[in-house]
C-alpha atoms as a PDB file:
ATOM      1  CA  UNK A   1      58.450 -42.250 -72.241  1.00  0.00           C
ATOM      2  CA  UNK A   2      56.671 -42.557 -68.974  1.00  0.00           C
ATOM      3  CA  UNK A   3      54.133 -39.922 -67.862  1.00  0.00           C
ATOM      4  CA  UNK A   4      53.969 -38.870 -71.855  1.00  0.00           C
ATOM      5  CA  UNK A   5      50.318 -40.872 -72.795  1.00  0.00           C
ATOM      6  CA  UNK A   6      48.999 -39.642 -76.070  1.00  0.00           C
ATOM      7  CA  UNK A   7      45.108 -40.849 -74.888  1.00  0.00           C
ATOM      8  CA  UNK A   8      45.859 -39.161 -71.362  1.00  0.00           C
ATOM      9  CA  UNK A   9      46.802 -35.654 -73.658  1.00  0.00           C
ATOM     10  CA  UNK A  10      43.467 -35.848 -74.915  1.00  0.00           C
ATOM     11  CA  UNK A  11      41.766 -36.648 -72.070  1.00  0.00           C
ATOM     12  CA  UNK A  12      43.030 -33.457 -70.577  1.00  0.00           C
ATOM     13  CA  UNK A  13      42.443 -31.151 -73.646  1.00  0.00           C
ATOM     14  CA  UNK A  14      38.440 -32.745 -73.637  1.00  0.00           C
ATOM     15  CA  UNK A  15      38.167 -31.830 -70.126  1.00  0.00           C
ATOM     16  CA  UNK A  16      39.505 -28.770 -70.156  1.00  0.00           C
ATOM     17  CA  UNK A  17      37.243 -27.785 -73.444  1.00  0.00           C
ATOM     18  CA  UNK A  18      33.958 -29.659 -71.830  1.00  0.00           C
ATOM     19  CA  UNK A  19      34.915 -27.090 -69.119  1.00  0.00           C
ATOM     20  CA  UNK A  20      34.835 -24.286 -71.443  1.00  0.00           C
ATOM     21  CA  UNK A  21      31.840 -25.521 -73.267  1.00  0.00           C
ATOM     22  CA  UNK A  22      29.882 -26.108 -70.293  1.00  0.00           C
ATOM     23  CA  UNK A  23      30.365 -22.562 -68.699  1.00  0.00           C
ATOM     24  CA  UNK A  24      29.425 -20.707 -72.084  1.00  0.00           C
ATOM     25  CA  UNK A  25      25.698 -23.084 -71.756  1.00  0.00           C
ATOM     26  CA  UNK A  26      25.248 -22.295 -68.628  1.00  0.00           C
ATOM     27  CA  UNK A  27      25.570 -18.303 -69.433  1.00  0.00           C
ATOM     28  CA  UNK A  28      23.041 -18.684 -72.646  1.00  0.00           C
ATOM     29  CA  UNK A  29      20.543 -20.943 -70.680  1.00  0.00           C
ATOM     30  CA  UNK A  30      20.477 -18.217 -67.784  1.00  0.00           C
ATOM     31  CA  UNK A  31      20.149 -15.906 -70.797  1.00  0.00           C
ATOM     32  CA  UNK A  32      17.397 -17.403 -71.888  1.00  0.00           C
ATOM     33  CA  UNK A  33      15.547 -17.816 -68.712  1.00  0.00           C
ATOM     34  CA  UNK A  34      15.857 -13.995 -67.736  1.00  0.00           C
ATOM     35  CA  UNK A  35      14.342 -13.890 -70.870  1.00  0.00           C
ATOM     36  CA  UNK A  36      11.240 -16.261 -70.776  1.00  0.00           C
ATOM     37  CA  UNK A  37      10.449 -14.534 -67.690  1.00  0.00           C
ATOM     38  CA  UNK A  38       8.616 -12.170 -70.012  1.00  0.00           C
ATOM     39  CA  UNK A  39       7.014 -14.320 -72.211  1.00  0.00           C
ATOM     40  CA  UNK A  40       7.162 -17.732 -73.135  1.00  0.00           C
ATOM     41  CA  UNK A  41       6.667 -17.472 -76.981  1.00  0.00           C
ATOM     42  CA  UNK A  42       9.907 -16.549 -79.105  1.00  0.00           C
ATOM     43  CA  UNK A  43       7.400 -14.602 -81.790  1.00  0.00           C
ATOM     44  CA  UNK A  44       6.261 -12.280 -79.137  1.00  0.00           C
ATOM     45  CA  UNK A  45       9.581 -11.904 -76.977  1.00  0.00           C
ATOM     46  CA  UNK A  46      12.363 -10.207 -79.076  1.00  0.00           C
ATOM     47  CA  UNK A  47      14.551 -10.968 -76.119  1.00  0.00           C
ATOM     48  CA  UNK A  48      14.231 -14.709 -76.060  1.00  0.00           C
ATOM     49  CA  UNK A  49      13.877 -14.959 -79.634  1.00  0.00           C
ATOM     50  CA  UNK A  50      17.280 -13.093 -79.418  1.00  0.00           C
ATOM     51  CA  UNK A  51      18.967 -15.399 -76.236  1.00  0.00           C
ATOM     52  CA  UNK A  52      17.423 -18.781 -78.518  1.00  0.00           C
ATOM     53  CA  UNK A  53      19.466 -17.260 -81.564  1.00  0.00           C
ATOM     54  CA  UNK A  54      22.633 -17.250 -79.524  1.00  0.00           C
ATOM     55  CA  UNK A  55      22.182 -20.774 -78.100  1.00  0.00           C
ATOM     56  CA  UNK A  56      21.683 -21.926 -81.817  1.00  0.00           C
ATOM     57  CA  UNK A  57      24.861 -20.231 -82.545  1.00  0.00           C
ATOM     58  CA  UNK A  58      26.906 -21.781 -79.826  1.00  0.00           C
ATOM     59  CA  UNK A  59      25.155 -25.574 -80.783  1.00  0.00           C
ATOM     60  CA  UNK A  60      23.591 -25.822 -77.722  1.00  0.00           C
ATOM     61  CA  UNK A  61      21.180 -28.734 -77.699  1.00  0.00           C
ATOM     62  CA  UNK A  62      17.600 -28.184 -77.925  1.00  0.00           C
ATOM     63  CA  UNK A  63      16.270 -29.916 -75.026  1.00  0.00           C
ATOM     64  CA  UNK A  64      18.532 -27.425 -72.643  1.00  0.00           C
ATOM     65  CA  UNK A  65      17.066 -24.460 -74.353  1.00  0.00           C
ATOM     66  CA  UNK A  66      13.759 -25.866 -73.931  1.00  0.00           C
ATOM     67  CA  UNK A  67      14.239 -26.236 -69.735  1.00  0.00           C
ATOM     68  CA  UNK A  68      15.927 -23.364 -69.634  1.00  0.00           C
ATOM     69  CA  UNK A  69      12.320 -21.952 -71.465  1.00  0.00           C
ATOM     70  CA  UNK A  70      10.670 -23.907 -69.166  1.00  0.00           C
ATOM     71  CA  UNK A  71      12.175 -22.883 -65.992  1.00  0.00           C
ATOM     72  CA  UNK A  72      12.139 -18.840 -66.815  1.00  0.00           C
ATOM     73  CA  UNK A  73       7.937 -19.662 -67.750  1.00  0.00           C
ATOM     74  CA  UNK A  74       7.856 -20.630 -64.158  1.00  0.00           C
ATOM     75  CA  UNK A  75       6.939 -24.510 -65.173  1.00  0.00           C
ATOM     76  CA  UNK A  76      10.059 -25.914 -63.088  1.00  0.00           C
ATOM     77  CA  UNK A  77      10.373 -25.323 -59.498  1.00  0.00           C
ATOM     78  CA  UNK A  78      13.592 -23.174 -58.509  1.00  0.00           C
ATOM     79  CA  UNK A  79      14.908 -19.875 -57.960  1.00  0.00           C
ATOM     80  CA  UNK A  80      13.726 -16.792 -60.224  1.00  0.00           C
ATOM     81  CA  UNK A  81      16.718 -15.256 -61.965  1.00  0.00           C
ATOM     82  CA  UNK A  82      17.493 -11.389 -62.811  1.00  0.00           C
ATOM     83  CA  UNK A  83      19.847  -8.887 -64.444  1.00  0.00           C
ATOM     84  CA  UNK A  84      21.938  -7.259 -62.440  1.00  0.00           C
ATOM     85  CA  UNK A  85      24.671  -4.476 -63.780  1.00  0.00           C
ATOM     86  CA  UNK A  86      27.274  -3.258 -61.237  1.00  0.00           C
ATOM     87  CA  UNK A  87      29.042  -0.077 -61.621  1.00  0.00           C
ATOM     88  CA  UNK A  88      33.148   0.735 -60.912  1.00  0.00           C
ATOM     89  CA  UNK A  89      36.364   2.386 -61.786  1.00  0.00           C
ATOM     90  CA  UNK A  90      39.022   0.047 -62.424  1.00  0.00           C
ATOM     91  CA  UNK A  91      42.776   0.708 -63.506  1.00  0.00           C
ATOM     92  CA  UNK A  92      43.866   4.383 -64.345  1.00  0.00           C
ATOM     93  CA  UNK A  93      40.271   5.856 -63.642  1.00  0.00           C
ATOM     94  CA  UNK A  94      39.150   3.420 -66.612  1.00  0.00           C
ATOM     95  CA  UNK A  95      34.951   2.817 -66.178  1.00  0.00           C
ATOM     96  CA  UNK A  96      33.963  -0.631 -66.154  1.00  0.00           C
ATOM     97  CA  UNK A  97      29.850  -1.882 -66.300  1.00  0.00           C
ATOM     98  CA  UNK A  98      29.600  -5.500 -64.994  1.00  0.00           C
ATOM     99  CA  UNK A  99      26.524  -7.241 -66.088  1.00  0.00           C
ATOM    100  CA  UNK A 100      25.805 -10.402 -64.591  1.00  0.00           C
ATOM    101  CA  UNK A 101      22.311 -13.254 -63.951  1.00  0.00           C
ATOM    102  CA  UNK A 102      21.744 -13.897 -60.757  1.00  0.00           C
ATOM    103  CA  UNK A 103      19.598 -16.236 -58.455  1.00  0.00           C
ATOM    104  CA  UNK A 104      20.941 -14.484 -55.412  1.00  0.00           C
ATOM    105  CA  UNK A 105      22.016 -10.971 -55.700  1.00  0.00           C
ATOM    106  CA  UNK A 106      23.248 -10.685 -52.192  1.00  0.00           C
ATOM    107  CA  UNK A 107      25.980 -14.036 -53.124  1.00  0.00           C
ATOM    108  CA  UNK A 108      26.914 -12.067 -56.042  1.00  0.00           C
ATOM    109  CA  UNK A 109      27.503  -8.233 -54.782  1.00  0.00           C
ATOM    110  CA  UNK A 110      29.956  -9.725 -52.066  1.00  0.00           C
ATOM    111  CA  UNK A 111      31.900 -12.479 -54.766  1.00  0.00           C
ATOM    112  CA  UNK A 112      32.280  -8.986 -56.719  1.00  0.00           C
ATOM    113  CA  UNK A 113      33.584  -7.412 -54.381  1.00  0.00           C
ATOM    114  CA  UNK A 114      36.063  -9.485 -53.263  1.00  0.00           C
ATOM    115  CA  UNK A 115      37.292  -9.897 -56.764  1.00  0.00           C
ATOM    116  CA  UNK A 116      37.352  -6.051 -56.963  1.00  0.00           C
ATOM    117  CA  UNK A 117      38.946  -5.954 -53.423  1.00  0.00           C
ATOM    118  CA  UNK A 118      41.621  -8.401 -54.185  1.00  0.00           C
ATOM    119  CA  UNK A 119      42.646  -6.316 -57.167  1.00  0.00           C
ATOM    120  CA  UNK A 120      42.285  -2.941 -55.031  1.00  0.00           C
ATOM    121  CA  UNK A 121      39.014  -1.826 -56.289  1.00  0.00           C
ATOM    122  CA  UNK A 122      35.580  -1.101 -55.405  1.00  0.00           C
ATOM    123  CA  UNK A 123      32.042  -0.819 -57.026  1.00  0.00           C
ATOM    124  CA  UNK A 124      31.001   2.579 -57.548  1.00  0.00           C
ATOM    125  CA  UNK A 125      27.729   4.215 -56.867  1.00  0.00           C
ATOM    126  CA  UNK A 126      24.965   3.459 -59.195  1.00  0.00           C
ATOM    127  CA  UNK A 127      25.396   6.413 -62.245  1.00  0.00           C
ATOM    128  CA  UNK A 128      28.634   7.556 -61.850  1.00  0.00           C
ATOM    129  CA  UNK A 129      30.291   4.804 -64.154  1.00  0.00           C
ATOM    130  CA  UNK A 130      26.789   4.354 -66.414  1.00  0.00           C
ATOM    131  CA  UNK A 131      27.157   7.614 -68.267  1.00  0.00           C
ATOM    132  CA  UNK A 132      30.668   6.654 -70.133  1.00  0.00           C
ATOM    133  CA  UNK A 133      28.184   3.771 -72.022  1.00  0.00           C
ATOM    134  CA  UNK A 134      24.925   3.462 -74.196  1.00  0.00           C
ATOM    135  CA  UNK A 135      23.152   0.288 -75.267  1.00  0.00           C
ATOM    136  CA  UNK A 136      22.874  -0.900 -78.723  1.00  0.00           C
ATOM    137  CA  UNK A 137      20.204  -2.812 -80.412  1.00  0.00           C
ATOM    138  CA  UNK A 138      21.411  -6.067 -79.241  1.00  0.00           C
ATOM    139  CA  UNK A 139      21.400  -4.984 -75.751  1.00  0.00           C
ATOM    140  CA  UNK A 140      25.456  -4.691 -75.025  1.00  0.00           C
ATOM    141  CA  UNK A 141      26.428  -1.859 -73.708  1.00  0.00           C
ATOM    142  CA  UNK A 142      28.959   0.242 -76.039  1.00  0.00           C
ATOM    143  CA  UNK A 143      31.667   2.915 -74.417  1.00  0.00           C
ATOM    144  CA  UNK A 144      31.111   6.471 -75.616  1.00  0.00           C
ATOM    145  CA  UNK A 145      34.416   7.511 -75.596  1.00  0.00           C
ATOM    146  CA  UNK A 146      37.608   5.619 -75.142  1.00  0.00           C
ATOM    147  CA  UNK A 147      40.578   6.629 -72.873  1.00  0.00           C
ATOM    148  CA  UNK A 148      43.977   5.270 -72.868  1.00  0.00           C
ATOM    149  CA  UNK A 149      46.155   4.298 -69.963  1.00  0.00           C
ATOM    150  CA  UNK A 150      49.193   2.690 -69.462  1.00  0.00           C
ATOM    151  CA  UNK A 151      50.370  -0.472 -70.757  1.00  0.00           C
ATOM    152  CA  UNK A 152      50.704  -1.706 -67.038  1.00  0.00           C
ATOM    153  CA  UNK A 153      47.111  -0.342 -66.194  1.00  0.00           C
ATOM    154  CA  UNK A 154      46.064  -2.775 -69.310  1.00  0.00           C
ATOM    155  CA  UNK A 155      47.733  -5.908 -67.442  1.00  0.00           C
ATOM    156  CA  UNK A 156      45.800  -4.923 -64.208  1.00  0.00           C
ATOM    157  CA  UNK A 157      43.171  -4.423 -66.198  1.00  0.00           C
ATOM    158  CA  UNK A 158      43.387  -8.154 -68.191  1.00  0.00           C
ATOM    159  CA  UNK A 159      43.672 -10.084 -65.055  1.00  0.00           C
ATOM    160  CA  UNK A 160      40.413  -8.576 -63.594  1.00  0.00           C
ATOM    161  CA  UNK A 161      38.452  -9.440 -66.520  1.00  0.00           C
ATOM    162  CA  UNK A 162      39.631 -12.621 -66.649  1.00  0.00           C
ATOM    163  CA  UNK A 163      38.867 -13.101 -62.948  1.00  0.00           C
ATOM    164  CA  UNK A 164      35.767 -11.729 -63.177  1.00  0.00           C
ATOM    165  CA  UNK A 165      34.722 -13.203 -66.327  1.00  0.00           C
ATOM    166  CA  UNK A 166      35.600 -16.771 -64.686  1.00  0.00           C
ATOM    167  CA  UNK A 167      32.452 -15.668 -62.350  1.00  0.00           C
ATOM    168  CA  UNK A 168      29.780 -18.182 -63.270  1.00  0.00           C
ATOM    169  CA  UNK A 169      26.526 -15.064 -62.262  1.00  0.00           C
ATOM    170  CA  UNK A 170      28.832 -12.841 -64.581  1.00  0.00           C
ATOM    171  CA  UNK A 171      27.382 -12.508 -68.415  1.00  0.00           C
ATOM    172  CA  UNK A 172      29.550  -9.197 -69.635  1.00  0.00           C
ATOM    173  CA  UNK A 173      32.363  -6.704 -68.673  1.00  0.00           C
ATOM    174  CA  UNK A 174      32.065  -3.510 -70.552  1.00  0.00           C
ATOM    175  CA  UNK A 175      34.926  -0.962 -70.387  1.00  0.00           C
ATOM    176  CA  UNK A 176      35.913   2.365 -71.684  1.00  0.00           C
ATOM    177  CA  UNK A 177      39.403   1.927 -72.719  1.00  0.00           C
ATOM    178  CA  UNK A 178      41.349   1.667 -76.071  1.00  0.00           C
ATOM    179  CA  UNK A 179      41.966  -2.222 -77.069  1.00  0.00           C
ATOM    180  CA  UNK A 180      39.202  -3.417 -74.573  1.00  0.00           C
ATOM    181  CA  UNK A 181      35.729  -2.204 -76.434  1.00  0.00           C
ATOM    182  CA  UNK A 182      33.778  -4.671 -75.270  1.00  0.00           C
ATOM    183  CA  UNK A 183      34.783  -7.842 -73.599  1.00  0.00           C
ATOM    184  CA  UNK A 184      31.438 -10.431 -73.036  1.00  0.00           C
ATOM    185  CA  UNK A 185      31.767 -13.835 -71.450  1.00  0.00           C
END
C-alpha cells in the first residue's frame, strides 16, 4: 500500500486542473484587456462585451475581469498588450494562422519559431497562408477549403498544436485541414 495515498491522488488531479484552469483565465483576461483598449464600457465595445461573455462562460470571477478591464483602460501600470496573427505551412503543405496576445512581440516571434523550428517548420510571409481563411462574426478565423493529408501528417500536425497551444501569448491555431477546423486554446 505504500506510495498509493487516496488524499495525495487528489492533490495531484487539483493541481493539475488549477493548472488547466489557471491558463484558460489568463487567455480570457488578456482577451479582455486587448479589448478594453478600445473602450472601457461593455455597451459601446462589442469586443469586450464579447471577451466579458466568454469569461462569464468559463466562471471566471468578477474581480479578475474587472483588473483585467482596468488594466486594458490604462488605470494599472504595466505593459500594453496586442493581437498578433502569424502566418505558416505546417505538415503536408497544410496552412496554419496562429493568433496570439502579446506584451512583447519580439519574445513571442522567436518562442514561435523555435516551436516551428523544432518541428521543422517556419512562419511564412505575411499573405501567403491568410487567403486559405475568412473571419466570422465572432472573430475566429474559419478555413475556406479543407485539404486532406496523411494520417502521419495529422500526428505531426497534433503535436504542434499541442505545443503551441501550451504557449501562454498563444490564444488560437486555425488550420485548413479535414478533422482540425478550428482548434482555439
Amino acid at each position: 500500500m505504500s506510495g498509493h495515498s487516496k488524499w495525495s491522488k487528489i492533490k495531484h488531479q487539483k493541481a493539475s486542473a488549477d493548472s488547466k484552469k489557471g491558463k484558460i483565465f489568463s487567455n480570457v483576461s488578456r482577451l479582455i484587456t486587448l479589448a478594453a483598449q478600445k473602450g472601457a464600457d461593455p455597451d459601446k465595445n462589442a469586443d469586450l462585451r464579447y471577451a466579458i461573455s466568454q469569461a462569464k462562460s468559463i466562471n471566471m470571477p468578477s474581480i479578475n475581469i474587472e483588473r483585467a478591464i482596468e488594466r486594458g483602460a490604462g488605470g494599472r501600470q504595466g505593459k500594453e498588450t496586442e493581437e498578433i496573427l502569424y502566418e505558416a505551412f505546417g505538415p503536408g503543405g497544410s496552412a496554419m494562422l496562429i493568433r496570439g496576445l502579446t506584451d512583447n512581440k519580439n519574445r513571442t516571434s522567436s518562442e514561435i519559431k523555435h516551436l516551428l523550428s523544432k518541428n521543422n517548420l517556419k512562419l511564412a510571409a505575411p499573405g501567403s497562408a491568410l487567403w486559405a481563411f475568412e473571419k466570422n462574426k465572432e472573430g475566429e478565423w474559419k478555413p475556406k477549403a479543407l485539404i486532406n493529408i496523411t494520417d502521419s501528417e495529422k500526428e505531426r500536425l497534433r503535436k504542434l498544436i499541442g505545443d503551441l497551444r501550451e504557449h501562454n501569448d498563444v490564444q488560437g491555431v486555425y488550420v485548413n485541414v479535414t478533422g482540425f477546423m478550428l482548434q482555439v486554446s
